[in-house]
C-alpha atoms as a PDB file:
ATOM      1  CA  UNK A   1      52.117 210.193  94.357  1.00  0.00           C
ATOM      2  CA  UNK A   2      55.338 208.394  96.035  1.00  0.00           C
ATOM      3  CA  UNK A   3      57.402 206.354  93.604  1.00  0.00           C
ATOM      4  CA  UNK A   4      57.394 202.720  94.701  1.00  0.00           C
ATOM      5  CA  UNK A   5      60.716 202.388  92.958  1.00  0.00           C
ATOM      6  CA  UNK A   6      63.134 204.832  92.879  1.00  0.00           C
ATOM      7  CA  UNK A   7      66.832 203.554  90.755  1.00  0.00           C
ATOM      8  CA  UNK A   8      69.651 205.844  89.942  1.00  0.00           C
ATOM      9  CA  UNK A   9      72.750 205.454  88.432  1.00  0.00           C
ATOM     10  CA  UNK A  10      72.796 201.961  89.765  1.00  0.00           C
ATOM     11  CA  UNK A  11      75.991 199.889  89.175  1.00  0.00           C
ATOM     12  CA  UNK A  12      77.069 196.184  89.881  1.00  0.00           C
ATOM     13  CA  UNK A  13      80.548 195.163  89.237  1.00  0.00           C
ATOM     14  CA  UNK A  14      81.547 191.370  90.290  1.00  0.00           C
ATOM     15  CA  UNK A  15      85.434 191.141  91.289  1.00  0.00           C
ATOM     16  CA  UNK A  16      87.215 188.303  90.116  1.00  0.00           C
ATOM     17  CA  UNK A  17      90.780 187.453  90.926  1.00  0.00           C
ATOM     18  CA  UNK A  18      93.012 186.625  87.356  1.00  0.00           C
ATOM     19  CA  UNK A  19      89.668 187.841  85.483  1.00  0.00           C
ATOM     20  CA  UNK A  20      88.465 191.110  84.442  1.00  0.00           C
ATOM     21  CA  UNK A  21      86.052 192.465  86.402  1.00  0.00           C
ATOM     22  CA  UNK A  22      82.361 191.944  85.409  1.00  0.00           C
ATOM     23  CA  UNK A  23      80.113 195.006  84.976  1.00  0.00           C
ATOM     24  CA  UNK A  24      76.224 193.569  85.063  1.00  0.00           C
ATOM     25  CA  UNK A  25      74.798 196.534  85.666  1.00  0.00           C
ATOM     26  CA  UNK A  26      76.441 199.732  84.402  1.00  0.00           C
ATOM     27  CA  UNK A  27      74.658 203.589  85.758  1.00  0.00           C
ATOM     28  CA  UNK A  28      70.593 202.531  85.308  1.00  0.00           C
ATOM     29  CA  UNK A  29      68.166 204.526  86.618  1.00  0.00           C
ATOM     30  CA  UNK A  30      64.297 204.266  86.334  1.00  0.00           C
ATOM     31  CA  UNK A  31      61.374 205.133  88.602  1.00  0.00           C
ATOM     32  CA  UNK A  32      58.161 202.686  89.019  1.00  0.00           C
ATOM     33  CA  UNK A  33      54.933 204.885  90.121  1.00  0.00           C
ATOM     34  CA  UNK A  34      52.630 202.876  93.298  1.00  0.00           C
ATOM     35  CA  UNK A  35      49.892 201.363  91.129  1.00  0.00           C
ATOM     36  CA  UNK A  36      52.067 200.462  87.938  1.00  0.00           C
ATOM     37  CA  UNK A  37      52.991 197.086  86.522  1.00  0.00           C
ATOM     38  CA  UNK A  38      56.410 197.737  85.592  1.00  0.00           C
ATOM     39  CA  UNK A  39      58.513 195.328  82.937  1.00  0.00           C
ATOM     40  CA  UNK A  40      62.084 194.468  82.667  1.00  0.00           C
ATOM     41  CA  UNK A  41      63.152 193.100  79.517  1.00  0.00           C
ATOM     42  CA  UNK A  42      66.611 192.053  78.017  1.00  0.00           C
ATOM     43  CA  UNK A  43      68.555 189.036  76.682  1.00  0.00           C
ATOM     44  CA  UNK A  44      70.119 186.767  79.017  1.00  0.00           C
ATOM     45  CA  UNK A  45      73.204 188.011  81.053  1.00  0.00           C
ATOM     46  CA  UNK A  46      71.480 191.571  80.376  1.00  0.00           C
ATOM     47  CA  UNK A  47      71.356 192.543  84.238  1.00  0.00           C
ATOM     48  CA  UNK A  48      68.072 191.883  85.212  1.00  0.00           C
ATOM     49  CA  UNK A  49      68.254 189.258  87.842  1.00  0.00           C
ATOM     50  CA  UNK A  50      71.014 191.231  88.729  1.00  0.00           C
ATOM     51  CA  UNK A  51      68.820 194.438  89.454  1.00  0.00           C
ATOM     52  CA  UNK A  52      65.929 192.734  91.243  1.00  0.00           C
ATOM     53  CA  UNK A  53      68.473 191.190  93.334  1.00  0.00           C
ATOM     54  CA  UNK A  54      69.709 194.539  94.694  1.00  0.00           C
ATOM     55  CA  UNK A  55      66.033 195.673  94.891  1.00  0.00           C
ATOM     56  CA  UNK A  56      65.215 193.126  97.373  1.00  0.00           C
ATOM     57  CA  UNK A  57      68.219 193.374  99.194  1.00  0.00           C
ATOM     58  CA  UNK A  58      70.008 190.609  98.646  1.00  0.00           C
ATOM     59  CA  UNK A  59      73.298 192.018  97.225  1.00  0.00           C
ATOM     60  CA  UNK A  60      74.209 195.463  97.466  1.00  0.00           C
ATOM     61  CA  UNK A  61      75.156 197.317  94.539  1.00  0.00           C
ATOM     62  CA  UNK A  62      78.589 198.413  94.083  1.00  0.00           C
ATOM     63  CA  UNK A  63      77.529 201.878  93.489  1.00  0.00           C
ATOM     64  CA  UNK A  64      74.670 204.185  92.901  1.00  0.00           C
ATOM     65  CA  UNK A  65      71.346 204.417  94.732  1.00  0.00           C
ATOM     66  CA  UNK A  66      68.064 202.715  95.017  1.00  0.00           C
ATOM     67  CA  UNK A  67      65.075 202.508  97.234  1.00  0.00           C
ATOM     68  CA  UNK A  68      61.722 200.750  97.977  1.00  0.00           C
ATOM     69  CA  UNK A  69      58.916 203.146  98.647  1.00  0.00           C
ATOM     70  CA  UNK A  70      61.222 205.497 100.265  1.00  0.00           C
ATOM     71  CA  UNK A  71      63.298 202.871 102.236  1.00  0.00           C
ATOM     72  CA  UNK A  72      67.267 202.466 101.136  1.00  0.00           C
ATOM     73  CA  UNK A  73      67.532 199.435 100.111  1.00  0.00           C
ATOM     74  CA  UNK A  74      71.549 199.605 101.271  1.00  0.00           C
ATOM     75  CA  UNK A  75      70.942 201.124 104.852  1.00  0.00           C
ATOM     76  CA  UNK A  76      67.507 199.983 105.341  1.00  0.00           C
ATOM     77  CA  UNK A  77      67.345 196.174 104.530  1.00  0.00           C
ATOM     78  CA  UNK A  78      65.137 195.096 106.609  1.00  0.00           C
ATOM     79  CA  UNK A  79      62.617 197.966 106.194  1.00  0.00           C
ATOM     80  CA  UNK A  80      62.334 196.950 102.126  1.00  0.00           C
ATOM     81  CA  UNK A  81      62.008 193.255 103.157  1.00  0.00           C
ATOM     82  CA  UNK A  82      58.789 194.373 105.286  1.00  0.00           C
ATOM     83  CA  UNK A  83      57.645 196.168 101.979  1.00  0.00           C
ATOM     84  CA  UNK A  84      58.036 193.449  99.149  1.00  0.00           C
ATOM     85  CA  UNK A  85      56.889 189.683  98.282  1.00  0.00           C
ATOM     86  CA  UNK A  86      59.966 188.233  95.670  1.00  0.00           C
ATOM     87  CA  UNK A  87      59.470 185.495  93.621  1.00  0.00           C
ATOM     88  CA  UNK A  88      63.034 184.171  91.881  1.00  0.00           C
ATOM     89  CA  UNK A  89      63.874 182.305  89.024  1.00  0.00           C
ATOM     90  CA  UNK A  90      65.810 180.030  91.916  1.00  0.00           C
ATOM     91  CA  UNK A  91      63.472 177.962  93.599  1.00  0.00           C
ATOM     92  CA  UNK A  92      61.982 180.482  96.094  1.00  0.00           C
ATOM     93  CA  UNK A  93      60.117 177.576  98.224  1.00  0.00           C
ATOM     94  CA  UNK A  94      60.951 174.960 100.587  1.00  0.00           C
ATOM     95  CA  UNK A  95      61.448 171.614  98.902  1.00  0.00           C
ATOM     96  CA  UNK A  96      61.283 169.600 102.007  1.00  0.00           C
ATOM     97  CA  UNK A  97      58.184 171.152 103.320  1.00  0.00           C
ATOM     98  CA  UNK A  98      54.400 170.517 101.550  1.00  0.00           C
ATOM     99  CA  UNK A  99      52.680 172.824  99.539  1.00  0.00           C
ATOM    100  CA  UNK A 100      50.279 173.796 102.541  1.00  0.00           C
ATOM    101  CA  UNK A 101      53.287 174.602 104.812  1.00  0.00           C
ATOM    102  CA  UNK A 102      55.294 176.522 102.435  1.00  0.00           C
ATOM    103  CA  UNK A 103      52.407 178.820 101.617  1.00  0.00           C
ATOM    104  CA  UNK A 104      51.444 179.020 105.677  1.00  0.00           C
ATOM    105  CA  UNK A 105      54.755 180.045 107.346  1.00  0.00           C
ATOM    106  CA  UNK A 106      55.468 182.385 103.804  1.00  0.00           C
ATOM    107  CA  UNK A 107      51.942 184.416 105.543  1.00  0.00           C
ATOM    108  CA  UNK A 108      53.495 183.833 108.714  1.00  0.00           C
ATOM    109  CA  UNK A 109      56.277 185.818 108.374  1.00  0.00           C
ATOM    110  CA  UNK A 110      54.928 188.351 107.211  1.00  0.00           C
ATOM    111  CA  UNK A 111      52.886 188.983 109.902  1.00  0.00           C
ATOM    112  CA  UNK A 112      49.593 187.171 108.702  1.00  0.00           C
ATOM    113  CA  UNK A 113      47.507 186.202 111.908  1.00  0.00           C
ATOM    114  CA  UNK A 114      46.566 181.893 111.874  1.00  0.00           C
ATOM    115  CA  UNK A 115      43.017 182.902 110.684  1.00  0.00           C
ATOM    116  CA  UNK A 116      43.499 185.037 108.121  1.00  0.00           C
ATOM    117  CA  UNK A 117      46.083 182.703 106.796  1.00  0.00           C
ATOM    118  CA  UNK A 118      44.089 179.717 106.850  1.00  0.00           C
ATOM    119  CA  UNK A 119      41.232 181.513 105.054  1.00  0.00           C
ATOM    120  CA  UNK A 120      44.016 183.198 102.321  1.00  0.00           C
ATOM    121  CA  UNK A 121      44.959 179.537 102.009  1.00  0.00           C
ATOM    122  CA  UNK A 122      41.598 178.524 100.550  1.00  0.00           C
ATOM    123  CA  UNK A 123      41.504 180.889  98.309  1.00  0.00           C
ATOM    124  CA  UNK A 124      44.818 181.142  96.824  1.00  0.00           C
ATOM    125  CA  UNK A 125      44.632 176.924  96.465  1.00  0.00           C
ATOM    126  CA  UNK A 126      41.597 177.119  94.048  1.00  0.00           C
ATOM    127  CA  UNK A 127      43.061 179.969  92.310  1.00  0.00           C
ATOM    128  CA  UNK A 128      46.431 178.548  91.045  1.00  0.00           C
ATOM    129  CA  UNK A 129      44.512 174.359  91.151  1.00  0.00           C
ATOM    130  CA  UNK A 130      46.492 173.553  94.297  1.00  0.00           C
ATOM    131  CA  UNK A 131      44.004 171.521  96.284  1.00  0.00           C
ATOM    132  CA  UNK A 132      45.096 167.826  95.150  1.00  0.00           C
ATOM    133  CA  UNK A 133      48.573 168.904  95.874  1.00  0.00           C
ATOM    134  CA  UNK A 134      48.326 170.326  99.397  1.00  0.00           C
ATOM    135  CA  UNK A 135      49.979 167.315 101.487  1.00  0.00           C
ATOM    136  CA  UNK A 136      52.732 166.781  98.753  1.00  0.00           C
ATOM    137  CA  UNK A 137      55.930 167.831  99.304  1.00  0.00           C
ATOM    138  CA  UNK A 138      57.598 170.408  97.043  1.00  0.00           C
ATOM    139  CA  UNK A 139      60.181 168.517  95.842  1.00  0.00           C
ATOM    140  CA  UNK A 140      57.864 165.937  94.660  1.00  0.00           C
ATOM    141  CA  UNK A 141      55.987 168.299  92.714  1.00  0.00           C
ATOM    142  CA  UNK A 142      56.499 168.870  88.443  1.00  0.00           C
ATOM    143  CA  UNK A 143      58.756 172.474  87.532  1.00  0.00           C
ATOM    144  CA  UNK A 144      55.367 174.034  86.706  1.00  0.00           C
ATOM    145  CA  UNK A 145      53.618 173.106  89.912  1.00  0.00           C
ATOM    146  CA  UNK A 146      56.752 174.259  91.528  1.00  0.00           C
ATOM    147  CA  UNK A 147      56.226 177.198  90.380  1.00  0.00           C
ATOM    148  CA  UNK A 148      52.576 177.883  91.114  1.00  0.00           C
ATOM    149  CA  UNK A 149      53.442 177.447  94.162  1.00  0.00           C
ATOM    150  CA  UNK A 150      55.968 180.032  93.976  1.00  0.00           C
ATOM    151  CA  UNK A 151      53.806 182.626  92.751  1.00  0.00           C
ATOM    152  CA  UNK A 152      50.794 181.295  95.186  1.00  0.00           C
ATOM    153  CA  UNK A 153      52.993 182.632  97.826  1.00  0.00           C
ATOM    154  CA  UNK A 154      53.046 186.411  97.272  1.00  0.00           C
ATOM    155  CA  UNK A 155      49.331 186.408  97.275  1.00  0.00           C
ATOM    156  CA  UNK A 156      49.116 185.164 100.721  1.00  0.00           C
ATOM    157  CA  UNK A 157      50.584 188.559 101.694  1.00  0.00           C
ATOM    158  CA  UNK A 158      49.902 192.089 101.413  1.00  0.00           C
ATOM    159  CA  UNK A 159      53.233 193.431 100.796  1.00  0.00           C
ATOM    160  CA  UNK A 160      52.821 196.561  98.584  1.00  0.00           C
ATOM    161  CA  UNK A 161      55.695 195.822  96.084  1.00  0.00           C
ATOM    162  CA  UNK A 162      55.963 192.413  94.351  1.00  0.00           C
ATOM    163  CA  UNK A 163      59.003 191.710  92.664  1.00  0.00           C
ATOM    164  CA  UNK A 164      58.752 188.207  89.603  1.00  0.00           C
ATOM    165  CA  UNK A 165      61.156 187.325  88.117  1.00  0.00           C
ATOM    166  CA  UNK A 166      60.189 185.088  85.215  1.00  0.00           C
ATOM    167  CA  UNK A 167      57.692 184.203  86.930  1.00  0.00           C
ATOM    168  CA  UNK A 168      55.142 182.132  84.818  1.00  0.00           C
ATOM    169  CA  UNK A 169      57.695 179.813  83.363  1.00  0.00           C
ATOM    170  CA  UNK A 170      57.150 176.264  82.958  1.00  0.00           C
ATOM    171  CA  UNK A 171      53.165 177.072  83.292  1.00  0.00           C
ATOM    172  CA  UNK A 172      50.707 175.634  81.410  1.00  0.00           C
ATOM    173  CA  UNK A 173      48.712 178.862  78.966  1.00  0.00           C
ATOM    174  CA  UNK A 174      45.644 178.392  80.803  1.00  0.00           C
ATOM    175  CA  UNK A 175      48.114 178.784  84.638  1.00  0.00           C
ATOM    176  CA  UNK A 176      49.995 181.476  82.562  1.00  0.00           C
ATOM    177  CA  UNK A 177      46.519 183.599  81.692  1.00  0.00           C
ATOM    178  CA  UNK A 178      45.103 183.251  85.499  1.00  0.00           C
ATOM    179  CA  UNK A 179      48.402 184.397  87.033  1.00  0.00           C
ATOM    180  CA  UNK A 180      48.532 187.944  84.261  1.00  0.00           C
ATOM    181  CA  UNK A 181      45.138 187.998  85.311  1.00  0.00           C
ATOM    182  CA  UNK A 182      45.911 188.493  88.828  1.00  0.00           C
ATOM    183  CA  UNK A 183      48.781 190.497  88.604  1.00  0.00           C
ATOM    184  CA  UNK A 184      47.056 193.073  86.572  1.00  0.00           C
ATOM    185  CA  UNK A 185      43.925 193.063  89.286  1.00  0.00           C
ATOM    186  CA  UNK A 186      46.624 193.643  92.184  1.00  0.00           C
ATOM    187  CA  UNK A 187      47.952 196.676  90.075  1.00  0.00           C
ATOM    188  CA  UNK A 188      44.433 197.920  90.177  1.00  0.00           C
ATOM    189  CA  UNK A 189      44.259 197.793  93.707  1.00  0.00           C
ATOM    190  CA  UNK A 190      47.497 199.425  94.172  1.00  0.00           C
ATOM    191  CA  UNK A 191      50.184 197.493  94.291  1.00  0.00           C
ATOM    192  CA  UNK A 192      53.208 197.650  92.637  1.00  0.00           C
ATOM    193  CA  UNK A 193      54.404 195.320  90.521  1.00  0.00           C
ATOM    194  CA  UNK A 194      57.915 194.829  88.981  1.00  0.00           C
ATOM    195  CA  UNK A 195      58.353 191.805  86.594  1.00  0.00           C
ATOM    196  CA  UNK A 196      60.929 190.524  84.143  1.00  0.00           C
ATOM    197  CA  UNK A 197      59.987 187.830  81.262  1.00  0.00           C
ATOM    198  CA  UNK A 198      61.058 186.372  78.045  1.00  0.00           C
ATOM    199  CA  UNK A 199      57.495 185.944  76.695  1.00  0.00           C
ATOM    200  CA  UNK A 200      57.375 189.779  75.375  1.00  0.00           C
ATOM    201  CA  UNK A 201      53.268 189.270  74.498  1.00  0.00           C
ATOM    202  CA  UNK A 202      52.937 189.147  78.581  1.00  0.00           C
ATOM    203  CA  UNK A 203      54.878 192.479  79.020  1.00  0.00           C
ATOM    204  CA  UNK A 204      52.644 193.907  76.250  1.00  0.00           C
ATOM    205  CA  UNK A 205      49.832 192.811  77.648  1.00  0.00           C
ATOM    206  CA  UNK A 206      50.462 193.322  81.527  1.00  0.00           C
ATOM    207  CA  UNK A 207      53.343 196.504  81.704  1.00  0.00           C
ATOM    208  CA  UNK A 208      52.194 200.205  82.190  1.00  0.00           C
ATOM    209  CA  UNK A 209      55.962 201.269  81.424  1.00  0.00           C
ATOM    210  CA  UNK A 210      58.561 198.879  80.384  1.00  0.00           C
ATOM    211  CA  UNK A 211      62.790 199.263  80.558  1.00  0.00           C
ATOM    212  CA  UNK A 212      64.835 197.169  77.952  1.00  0.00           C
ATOM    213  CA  UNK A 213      68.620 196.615  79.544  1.00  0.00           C
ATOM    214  CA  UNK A 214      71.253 195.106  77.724  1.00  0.00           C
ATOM    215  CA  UNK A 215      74.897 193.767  79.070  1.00  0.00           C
ATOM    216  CA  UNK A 216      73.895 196.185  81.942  1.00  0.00           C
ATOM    217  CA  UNK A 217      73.044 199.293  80.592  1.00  0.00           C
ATOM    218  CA  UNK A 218      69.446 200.761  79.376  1.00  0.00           C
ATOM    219  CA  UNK A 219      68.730 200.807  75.528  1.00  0.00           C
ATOM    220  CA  UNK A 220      65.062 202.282  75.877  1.00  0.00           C
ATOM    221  CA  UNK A 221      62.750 203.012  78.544  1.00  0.00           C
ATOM    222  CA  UNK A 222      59.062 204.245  78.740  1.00  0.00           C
ATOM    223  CA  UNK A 223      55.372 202.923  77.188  1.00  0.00           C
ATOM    224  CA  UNK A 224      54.752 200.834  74.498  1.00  0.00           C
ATOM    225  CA  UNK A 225      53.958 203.695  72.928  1.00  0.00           C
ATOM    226  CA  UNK A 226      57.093 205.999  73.212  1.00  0.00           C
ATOM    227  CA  UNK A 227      59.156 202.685  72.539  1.00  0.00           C
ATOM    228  CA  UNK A 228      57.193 202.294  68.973  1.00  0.00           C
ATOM    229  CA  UNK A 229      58.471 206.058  68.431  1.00  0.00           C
ATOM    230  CA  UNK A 230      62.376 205.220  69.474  1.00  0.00           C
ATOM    231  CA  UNK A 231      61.932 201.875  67.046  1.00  0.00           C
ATOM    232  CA  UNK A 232      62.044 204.149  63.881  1.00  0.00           C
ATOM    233  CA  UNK A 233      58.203 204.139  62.870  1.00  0.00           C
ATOM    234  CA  UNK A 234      57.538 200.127  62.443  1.00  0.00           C
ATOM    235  CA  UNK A 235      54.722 199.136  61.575  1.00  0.00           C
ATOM    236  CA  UNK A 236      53.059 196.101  60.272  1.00  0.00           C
ATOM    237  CA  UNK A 237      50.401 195.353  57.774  1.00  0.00           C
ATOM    238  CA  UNK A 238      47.946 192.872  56.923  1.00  0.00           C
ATOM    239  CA  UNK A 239      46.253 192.131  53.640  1.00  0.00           C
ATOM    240  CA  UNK A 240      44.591 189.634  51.592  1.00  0.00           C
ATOM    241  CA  UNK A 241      44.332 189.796  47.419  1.00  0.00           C
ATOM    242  CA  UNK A 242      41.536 188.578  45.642  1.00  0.00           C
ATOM    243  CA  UNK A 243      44.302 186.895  43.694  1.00  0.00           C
ATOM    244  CA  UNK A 244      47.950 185.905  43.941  1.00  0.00           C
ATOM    245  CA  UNK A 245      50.427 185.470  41.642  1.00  0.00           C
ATOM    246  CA  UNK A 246      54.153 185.947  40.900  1.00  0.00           C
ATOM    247  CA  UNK A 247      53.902 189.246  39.266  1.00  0.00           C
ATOM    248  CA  UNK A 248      52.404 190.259  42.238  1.00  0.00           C
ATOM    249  CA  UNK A 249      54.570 188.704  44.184  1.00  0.00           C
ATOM    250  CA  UNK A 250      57.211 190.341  42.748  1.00  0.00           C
ATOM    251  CA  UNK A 251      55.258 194.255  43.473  1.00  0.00           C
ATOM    252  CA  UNK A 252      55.123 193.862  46.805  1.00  0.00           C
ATOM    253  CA  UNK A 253      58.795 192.254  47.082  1.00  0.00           C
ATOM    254  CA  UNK A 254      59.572 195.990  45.505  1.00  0.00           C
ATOM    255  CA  UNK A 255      58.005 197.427  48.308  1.00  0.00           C
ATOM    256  CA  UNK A 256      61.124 196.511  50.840  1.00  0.00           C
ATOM    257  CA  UNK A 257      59.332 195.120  53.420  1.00  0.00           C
ATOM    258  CA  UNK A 258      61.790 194.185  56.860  1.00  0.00           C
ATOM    259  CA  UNK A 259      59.714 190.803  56.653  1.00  0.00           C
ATOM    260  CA  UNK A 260      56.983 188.654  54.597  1.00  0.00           C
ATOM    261  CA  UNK A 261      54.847 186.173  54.884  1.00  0.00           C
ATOM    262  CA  UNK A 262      52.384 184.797  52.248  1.00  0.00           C
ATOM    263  CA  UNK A 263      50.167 182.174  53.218  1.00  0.00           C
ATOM    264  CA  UNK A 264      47.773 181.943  49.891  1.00  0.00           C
ATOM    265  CA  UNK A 265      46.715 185.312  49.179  1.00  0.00           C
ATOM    266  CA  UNK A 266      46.802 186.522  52.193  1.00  0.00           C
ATOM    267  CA  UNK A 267      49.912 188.532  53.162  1.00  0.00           C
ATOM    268  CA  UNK A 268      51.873 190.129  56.462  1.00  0.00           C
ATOM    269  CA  UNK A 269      54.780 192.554  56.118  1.00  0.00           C
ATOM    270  CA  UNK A 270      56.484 194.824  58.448  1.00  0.00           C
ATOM    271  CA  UNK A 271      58.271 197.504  57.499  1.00  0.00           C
ATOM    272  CA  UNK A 272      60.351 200.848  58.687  1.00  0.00           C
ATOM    273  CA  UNK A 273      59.605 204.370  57.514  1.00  0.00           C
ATOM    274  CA  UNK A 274      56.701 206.163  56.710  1.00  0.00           C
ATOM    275  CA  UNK A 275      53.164 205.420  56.652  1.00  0.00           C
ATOM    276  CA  UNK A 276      52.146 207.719  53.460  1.00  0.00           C
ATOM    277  CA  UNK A 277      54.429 206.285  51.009  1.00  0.00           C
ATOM    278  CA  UNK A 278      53.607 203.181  52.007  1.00  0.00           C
ATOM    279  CA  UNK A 279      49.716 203.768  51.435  1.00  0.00           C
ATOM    280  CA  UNK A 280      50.505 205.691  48.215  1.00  0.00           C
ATOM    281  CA  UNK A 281      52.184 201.954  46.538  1.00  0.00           C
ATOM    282  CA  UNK A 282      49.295 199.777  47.836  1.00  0.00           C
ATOM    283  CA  UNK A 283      47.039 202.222  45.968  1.00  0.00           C
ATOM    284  CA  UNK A 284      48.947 201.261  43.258  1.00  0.00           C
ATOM    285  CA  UNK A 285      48.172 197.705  43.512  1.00  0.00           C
ATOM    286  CA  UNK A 286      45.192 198.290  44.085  1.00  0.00           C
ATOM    287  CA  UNK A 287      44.462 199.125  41.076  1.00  0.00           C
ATOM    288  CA  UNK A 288      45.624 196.364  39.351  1.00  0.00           C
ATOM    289  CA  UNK A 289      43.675 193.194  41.885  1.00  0.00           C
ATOM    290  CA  UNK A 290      41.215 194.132  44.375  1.00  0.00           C
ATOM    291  CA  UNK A 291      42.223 194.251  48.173  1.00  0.00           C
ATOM    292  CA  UNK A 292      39.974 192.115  50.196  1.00  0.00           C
ATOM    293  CA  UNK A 293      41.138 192.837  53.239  1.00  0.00           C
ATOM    294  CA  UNK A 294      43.525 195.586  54.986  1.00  0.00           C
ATOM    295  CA  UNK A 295      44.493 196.257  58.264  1.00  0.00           C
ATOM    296  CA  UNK A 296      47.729 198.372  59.591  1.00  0.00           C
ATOM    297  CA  UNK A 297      48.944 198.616  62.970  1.00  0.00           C
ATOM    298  CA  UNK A 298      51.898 199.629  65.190  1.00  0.00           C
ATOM    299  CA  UNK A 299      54.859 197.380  66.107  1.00  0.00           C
ATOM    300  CA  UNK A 300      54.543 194.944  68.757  1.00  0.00           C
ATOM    301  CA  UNK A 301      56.947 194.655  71.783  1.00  0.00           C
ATOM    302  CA  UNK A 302      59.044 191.574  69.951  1.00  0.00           C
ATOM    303  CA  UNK A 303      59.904 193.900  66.817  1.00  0.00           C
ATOM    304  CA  UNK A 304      60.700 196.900  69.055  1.00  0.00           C
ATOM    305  CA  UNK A 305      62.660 195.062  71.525  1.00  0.00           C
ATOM    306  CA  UNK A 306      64.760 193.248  68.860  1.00  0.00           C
ATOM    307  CA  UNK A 307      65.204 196.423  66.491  1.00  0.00           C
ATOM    308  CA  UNK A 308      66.473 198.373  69.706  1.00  0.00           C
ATOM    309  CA  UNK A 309      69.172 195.474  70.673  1.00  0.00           C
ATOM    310  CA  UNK A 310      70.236 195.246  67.230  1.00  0.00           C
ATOM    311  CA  UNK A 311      71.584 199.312  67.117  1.00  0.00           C
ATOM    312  CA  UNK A 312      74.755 199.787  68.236  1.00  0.00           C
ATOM    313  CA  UNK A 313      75.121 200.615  71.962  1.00  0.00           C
END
């Protein structure tokens, strides 16, 4: 199967006269597969506006190479722009315009007939709760209705590559749930998805491969899986004592978790290292006050992705 993305060795460096140059993106490379909902995380200023921004042609990168399902996106602009629907953290709709105009000419242009449009309309308004808004104008509208309408857009299209960027910010959980929803039922249809977010539970939930980037350059790329492996065996586990007290307290203290929470006798710890000896001193414990309740699990995406920015580059 074609790559939908294809990035390699891709830098960005932004000139400044009686500055030092700025390097935002410094030799990535990465591949998206057709199909996959792909994630780009990092801390602000890490590069990531800056990639999608070369992705969808809108500055060209100062060196390296990358293309949209085969298409350059340096020598064949306007090919990628026939290939991809872009939704930017800047507002990526006309303020001026209503809501039922911006989402009309947006299927328009790319090459929806008047029909088709009209009936795409319908749906994609009782999808994202659009209908009382239709006749407002954008710049009327709240930042989180701005930005349904944002996102509304790329569904008025079939353009096999969407590119968000932040994309459910300001939304309500409820808007926030219906728009993962839909992404991940596009993905199943085949199209390609490439988001960045600072909620890491929706790249969890959503991503089929994610890339972390920091201050331009990739600290860890692949599933949630092989990034658990890179973040030096974390894990987490839950438990809750038939009794608590200080003694107690003090055994698991002893135990070196990398955090703790108690919250009555229930407890949550994550740690680093290996499972077995781990097991072996809760059997320990155990022998002195029962264990109600036990559960151990791999590291989410939060404790990965800040373990992996806090090594050195």
């Amino acid at each position: 199967m074609m790559n939908a993305i294809e990035v390699e060795d891709l830098t960005k460096v932004y000139a400044s006269s009686g500055r030092a140059a700025l390097r935002a993106l410094d030799g990535v490379s990465f591949q998206v597969p057709q199909g996959a909902v792909f994630g780009l995380l990092g801390p602000n200023g890490a590069g990531k506006t800056t990639l999608i921004k070369i992705l969808t042609t809108i500055i060209a990168p100062t060196s390296g190479r990358a293309s949209v399902l085969g298409r350059d996106v340096g020598r064949q602009p306007l090919d990628v722009r026939r290939q991809i629907a872009v939704v930017l953290q800047q507002a990526a709709v006309e303020t001026l315009l209503t809501v039922k105009d911006n989402l009309l000419i947006y299927a328009y242009f790319h090459g929806v007939g008047r029909r088709e449009a009209q009936q795409r309309l319908s749906a994609v308004v009782e999808e994202f709760g659009l209908g009382d808004k239709l006749n407002e104008t954008v710049y009327d509208l709240s930042i989180g209705t701005k930005r349904r309408v944002q996102v509304a857009k790329i569904f008025m299209v079939d353009a096999p590559v969407i590119f968000l960027d932040e994309a459910t910010t300001g939304m309500d959980p409820l808007m926030k749930r219906r728009v993962m929803d839909r992404i991940r039922a596009e993905a199943v249809k085949g199209r390609t998805v490439l988001l960045t977010t600072q909620v890491l539970s929706e790249a969890e939930q959503l991503c089929d491969a994610i890339l972390i980037v920091d201050r331009g350059r990739t600290r860890a790329s692949g599933t949630l899986q092989e990034l658990r492996k890179l973040s030096a065996q974390m894990f987490r586990v839950n438990l809750t004592l038939a009794v608590m007290n200080d003694g107690l307290m003090r055994r698991l203290e002893a135990l070196a978790p990398i955090e703790m929470r108690v919250d009555g006798s229930a407890v949550e710890m994550l740690f680093q290292g290996e499972e077995a000896s781990l097991l072996g001193a809760l059997a320990d414990i155990a022998r002195s006050v029962s264990i109600t309740d036990f559960a151990i699990r791999g590291a989410d995406l939060e404790q990965i992705f800040v373990t992996l920015l806090k090594e050195p580059s």
